[in-house]
C-alpha atoms as a PDB file:
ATOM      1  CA  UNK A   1      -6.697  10.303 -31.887  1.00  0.00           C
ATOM      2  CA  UNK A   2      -7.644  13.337 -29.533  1.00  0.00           C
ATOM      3  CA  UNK A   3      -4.269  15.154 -31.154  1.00  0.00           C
ATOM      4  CA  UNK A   4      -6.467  14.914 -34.683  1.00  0.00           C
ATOM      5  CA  UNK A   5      -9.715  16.219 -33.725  1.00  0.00           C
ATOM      6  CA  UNK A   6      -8.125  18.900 -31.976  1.00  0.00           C
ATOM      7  CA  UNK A   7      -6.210  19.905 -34.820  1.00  0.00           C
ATOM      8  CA  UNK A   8      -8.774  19.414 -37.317  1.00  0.00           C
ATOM      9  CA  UNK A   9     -11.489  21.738 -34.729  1.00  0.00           C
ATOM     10  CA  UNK A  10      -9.038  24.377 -34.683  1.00  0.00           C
ATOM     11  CA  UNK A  11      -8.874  24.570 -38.317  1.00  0.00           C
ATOM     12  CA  UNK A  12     -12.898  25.022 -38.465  1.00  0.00           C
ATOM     13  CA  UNK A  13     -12.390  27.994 -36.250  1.00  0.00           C
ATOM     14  CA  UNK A  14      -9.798  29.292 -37.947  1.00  0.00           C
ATOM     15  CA  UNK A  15     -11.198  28.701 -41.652  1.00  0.00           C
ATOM     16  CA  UNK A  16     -14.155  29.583 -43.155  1.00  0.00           C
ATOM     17  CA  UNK A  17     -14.605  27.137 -46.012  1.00  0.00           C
ATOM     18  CA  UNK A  18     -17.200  24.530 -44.857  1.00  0.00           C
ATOM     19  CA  UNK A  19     -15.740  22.164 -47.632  1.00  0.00           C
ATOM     20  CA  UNK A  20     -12.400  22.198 -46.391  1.00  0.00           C
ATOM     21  CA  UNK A  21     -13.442  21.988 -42.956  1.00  0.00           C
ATOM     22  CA  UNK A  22     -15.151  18.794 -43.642  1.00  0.00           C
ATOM     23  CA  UNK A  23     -12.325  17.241 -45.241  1.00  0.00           C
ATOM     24  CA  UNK A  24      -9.819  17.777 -42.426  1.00  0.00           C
ATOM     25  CA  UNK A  25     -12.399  16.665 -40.088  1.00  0.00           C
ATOM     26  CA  UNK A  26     -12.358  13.668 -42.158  1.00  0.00           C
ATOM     27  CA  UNK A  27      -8.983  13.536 -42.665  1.00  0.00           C
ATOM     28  CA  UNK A  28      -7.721  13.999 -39.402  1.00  0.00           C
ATOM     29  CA  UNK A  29     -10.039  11.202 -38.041  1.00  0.00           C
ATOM     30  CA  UNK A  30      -9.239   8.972 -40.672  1.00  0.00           C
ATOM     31  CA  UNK A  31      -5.510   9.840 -39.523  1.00  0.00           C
ATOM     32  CA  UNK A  32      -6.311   8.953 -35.675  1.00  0.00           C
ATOM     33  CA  UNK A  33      -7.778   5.532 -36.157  1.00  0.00           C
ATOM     34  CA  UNK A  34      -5.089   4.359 -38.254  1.00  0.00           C
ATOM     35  CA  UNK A  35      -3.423   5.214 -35.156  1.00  0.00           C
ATOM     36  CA  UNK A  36      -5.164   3.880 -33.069  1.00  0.00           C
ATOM     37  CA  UNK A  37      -5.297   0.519 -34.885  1.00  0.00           C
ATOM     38  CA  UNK A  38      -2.065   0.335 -35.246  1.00  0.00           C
ATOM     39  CA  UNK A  39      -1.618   0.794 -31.169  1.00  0.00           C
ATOM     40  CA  UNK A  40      -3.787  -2.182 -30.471  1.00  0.00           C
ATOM     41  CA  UNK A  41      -2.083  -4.298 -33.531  1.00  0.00           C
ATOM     42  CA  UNK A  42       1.180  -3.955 -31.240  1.00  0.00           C
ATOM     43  CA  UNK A  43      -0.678  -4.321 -27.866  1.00  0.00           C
ATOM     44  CA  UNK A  44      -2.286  -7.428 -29.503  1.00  0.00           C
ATOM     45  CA  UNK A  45       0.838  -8.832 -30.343  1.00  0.00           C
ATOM     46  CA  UNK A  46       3.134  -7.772 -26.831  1.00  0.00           C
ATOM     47  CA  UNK A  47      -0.164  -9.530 -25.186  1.00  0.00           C
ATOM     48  CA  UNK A  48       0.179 -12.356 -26.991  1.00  0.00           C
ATOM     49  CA  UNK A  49       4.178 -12.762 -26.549  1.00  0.00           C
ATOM     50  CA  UNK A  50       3.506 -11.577 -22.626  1.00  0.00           C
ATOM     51  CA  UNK A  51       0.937 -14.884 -22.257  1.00  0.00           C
ATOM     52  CA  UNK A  52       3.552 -17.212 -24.200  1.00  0.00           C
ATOM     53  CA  UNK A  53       6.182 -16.070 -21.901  1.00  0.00           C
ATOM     54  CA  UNK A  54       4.351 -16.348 -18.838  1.00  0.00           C
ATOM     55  CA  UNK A  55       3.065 -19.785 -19.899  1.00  0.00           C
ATOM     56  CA  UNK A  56       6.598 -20.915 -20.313  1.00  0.00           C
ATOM     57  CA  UNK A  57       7.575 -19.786 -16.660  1.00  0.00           C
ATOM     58  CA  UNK A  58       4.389 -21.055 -15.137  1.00  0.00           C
ATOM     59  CA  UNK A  59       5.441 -24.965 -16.682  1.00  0.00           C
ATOM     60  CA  UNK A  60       9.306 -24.905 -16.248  1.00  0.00           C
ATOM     61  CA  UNK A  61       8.518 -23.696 -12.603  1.00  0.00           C
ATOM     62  CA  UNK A  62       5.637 -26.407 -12.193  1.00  0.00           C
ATOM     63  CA  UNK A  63       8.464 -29.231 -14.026  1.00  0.00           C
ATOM     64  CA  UNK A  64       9.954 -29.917 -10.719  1.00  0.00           C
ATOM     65  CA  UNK A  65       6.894 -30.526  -8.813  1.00  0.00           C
ATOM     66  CA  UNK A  66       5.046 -32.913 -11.307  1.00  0.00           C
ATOM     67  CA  UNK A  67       7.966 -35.416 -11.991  1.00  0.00           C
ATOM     68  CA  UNK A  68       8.546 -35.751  -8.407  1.00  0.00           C
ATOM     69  CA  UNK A  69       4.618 -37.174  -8.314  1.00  0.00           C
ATOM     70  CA  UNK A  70       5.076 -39.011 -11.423  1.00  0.00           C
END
């Protein structure tokens, strides 16, 4: 999202049309969280996977040890 605003505040100083300035302000940031949601949509979903995984290791690797005390 910083890439965005950075762009957009370099077109302020460059331009000198307040309306336009607005809108790529606007633009830009509407640009970055799209982004950004999109970045935790897939970091939401690897998490997720990661957890199933690890919960699949954790009980294959416990198997052993519970039927031998069953």
């Amino acid at each position: 999202m910083g890439d965005y605003f950075t762009a957009a505040t370099e077109q302020i100083k460059s331009s000198g049309n307040e309306f336009m300035d607005e809108f790529t302000v606007g633009r830009n940031l509407v640009k970055g969280s799209w982004e950004l949601q999109r970045v935790s949509f897939f970091t939401s979903l690897i998490s997720t996977r990661v957890e199933q995984l690890t919960a699949d290791v954790r009980f294959h690797w416990d198997a052993p040890y519970w039927e031998a005390i069953s």
